[in-house]
N, C-alpha and C. Protein backbone atom coordinates (compact mmCIF):
# COMPACT_ATOMS: atom_id res chain seq x y z
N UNK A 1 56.43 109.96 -34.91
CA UNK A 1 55.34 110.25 -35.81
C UNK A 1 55.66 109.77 -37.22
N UNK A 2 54.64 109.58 -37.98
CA UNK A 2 54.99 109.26 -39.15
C UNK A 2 55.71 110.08 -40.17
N UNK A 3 55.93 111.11 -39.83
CA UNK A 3 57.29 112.12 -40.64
C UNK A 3 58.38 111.66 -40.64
N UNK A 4 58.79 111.60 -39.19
CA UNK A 4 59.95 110.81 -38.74
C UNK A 4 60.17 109.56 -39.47
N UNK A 5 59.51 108.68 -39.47
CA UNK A 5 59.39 106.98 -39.92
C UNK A 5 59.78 107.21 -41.39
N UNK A 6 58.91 108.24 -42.27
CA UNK A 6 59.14 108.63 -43.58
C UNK A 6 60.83 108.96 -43.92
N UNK A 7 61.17 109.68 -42.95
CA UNK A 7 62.40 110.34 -43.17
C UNK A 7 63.50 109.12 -43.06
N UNK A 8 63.62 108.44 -41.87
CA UNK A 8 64.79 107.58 -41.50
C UNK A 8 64.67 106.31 -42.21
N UNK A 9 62.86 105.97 -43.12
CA UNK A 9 63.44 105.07 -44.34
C UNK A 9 64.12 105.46 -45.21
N UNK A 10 63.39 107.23 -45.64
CA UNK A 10 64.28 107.44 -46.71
C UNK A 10 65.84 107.49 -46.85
N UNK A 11 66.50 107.89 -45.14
CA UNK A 11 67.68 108.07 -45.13
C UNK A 11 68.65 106.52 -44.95
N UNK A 12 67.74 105.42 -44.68
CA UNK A 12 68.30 104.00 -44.47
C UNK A 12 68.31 103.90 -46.12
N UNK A 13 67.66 104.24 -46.66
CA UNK A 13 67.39 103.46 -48.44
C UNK A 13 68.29 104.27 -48.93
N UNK A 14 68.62 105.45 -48.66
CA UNK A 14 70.03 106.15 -49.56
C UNK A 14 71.47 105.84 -49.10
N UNK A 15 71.22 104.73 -47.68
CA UNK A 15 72.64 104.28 -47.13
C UNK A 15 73.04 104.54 -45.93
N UNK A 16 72.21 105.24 -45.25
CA UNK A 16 72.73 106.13 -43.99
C UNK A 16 73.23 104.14 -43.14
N UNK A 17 74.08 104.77 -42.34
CA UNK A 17 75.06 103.87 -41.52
C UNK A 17 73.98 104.09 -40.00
N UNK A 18 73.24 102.96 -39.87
CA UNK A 18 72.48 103.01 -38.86
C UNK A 18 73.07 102.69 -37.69
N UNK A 19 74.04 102.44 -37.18
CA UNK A 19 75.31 101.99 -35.96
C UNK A 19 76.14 103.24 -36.16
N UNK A 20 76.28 104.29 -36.82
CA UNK A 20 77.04 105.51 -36.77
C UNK A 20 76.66 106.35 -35.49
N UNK A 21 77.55 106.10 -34.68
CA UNK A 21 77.42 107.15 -33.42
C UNK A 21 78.23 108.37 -33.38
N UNK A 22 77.10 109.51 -32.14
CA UNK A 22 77.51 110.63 -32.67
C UNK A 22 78.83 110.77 -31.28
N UNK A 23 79.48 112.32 -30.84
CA UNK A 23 80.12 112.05 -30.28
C UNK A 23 80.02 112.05 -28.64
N UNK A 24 79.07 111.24 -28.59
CA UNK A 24 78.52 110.48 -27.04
C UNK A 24 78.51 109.54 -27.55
N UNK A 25 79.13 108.55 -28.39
CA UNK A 25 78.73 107.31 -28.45
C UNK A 25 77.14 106.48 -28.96
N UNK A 26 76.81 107.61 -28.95
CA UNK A 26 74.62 107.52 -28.86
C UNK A 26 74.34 107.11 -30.83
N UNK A 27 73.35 106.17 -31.04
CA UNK A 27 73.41 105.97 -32.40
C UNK A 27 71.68 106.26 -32.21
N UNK A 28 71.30 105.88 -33.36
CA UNK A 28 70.25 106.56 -33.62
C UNK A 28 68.98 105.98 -33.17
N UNK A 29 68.96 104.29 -32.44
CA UNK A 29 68.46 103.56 -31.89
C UNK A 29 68.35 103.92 -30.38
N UNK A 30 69.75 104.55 -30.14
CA UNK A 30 69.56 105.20 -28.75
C UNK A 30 68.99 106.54 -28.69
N UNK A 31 68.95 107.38 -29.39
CA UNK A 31 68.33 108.54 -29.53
C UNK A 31 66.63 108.34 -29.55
N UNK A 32 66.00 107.66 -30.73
CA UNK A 32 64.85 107.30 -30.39
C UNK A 32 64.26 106.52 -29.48
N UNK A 33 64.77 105.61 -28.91
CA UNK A 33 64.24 104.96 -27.23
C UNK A 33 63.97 106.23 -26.48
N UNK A 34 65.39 106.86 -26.39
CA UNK A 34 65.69 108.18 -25.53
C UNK A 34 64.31 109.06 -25.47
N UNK A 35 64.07 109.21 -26.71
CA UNK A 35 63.10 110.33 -27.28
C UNK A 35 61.32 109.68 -27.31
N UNK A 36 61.42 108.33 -27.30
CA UNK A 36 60.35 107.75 -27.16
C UNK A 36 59.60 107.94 -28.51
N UNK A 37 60.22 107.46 -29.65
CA UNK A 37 59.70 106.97 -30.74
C UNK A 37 59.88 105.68 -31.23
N UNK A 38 58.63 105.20 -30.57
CA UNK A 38 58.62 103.71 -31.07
C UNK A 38 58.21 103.31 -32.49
N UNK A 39 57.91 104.29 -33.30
CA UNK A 39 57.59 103.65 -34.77
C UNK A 39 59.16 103.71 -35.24
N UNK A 40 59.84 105.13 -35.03
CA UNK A 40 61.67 105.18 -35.65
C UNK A 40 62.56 103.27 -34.56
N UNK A 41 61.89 103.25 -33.63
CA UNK A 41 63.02 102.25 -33.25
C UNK A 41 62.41 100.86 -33.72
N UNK A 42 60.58 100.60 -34.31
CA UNK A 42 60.34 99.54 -34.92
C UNK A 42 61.09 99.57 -36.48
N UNK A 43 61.32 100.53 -37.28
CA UNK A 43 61.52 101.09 -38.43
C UNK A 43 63.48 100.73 -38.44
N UNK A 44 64.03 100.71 -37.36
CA UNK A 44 65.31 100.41 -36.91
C UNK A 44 65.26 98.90 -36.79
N UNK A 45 64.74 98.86 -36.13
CA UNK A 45 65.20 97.48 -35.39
C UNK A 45 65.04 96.24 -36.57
N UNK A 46 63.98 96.62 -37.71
CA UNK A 46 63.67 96.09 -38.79
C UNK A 46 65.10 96.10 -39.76
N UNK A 47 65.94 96.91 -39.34
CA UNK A 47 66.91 96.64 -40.43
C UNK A 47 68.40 96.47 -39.87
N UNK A 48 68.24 95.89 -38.67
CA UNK A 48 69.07 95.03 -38.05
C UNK A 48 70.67 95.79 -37.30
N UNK A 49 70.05 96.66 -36.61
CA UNK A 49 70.79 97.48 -35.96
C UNK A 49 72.08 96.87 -34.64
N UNK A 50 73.47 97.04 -35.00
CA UNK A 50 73.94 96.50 -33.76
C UNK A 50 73.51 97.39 -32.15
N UNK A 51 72.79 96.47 -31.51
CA UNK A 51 72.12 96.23 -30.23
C UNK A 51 72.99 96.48 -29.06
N UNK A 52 74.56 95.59 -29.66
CA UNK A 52 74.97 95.44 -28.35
C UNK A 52 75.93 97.45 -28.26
N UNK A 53 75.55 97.51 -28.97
CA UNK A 53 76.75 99.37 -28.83
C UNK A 53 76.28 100.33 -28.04
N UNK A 54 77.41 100.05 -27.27
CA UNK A 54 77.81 100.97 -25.80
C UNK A 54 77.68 102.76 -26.04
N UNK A 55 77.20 103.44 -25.38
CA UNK A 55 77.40 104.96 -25.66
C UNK A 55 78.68 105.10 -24.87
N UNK A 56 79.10 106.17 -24.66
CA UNK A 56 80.37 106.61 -23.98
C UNK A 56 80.09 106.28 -22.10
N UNK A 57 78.94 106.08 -22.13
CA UNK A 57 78.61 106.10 -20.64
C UNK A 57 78.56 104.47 -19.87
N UNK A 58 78.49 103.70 -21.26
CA UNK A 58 78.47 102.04 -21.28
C UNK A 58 77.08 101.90 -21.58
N UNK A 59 76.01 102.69 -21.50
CA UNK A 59 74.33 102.03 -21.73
C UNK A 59 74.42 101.87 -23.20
N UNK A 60 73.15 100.66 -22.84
CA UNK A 60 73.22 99.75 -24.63
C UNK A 60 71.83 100.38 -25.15
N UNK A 61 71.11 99.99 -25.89
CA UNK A 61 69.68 100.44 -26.36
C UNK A 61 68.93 99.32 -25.15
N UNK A 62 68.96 98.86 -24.32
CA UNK A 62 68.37 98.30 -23.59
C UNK A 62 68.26 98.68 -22.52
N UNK A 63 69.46 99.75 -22.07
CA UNK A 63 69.35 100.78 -20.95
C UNK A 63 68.31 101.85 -21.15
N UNK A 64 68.28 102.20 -22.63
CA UNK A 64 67.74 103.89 -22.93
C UNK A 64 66.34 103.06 -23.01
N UNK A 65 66.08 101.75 -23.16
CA UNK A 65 64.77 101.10 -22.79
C UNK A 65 63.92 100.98 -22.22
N UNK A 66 64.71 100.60 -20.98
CA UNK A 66 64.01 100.46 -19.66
C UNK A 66 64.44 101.92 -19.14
N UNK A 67 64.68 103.34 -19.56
CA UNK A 67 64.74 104.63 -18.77
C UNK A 67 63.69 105.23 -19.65
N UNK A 68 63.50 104.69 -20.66
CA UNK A 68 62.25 105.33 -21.27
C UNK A 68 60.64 105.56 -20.81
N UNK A 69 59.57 107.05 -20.70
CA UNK A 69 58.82 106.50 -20.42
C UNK A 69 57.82 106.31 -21.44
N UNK A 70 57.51 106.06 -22.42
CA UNK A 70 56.38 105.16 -23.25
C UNK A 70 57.03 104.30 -24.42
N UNK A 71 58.28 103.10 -23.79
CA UNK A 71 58.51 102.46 -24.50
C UNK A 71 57.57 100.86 -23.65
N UNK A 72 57.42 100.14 -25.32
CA UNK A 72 56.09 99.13 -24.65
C UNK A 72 57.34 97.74 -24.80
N UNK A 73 56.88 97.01 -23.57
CA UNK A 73 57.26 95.62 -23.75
C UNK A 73 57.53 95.33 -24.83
N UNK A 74 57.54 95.13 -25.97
CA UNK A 74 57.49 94.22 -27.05
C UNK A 74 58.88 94.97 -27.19
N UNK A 75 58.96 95.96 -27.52
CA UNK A 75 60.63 96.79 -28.08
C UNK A 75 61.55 96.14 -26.83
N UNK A 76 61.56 95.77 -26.14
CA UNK A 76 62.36 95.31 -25.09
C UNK A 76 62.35 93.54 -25.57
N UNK A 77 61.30 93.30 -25.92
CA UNK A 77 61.15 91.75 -26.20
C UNK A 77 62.25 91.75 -27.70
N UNK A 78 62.16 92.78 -28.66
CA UNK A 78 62.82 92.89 -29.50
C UNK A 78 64.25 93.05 -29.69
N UNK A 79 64.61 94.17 -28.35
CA UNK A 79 65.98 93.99 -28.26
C UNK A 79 66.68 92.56 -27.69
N UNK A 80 66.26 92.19 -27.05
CA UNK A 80 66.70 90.89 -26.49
C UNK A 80 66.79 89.82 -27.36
N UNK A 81 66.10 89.83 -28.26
CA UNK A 81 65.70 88.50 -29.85
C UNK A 81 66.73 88.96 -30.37
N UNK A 82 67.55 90.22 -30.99
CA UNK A 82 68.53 91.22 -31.93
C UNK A 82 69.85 90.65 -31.00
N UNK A 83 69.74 90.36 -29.68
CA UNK A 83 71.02 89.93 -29.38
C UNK A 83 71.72 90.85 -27.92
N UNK A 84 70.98 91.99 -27.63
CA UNK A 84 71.26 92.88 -26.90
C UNK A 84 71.92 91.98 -25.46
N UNK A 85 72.87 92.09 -25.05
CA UNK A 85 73.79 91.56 -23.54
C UNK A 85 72.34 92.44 -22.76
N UNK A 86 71.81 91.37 -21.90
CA UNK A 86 70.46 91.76 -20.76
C UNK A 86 71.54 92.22 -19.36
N UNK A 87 72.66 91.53 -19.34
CA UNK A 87 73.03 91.67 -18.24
C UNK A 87 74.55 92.90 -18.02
N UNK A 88 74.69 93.24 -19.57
CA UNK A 88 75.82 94.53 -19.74
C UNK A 88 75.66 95.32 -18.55
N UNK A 89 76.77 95.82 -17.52
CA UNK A 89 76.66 96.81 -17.08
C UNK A 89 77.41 98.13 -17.48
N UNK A 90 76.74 99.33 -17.10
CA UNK A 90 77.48 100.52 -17.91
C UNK A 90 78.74 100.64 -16.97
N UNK A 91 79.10 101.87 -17.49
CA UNK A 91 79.96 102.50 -16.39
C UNK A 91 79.93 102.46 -15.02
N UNK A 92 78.97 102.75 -14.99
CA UNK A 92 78.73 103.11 -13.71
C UNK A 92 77.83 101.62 -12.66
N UNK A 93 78.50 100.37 -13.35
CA UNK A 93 78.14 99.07 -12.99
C UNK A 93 76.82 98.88 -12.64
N UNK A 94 75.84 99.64 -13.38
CA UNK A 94 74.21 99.96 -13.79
C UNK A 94 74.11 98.93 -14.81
N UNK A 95 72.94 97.72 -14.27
CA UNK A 95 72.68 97.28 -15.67
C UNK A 95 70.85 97.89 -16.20
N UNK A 96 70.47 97.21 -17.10
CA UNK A 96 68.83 97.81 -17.35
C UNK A 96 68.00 97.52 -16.55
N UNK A 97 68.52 96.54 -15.49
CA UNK A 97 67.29 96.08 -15.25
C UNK A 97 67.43 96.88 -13.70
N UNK A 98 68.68 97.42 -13.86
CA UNK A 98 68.39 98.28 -12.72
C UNK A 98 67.98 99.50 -12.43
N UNK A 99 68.27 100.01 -14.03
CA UNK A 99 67.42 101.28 -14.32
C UNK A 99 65.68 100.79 -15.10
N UNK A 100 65.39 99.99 -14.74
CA UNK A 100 64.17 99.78 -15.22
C UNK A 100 63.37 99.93 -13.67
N UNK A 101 63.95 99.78 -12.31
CA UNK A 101 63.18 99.70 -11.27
C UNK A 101 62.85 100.78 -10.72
């Protein structure tokens, strides 16, 4: 929602470390896929978030992508342009496109 969007510019414009993961490995790009806020992960992805970072489990923001349910094509078209590995597998030798089926 637009509260959210308000908040995580304001906290990108005072410095916040947008690749700072918490202790799952999970950064804040993975939290909103997760959570299904696509204005916080357009609002991210705009300020050039590393893509390829593994949570503790090995999923990238391209996993929490394709497990999401109202993330739209284009955020997937986006991670892939940012650089995201399509073919990373996690831990558990899961890649996205196998949790996307």
């Amino acid at each position: 929602d637009e509260i959210s969007d308000n908040i995580v510019e304001q906290l990108i414009a005072a410095g916040v470390d947008i690749n700072c993961t918490n202790n799952e490995g999970v950064t804040a790009l993975h939290m909103a896929l997760k959570k299904n806020k696509e204005n916080v992960v357009q609002v991210l992805l705009r300020k050039g978030p590393d893509v390829r970072i593994q949570d503790n489990y090995g999923n990238t923001a391209l996993h929490y992508a394709c497990t999401a349910d109202e993330i739209s094509d284009n955020i997937v078209e986006q991670l892939i342009a940012a650089g995201v590995d399509i073919n990373c597998t996690n831990n558990e030798g899961v890649t996205a496109l196998h949790m996307a089926l």
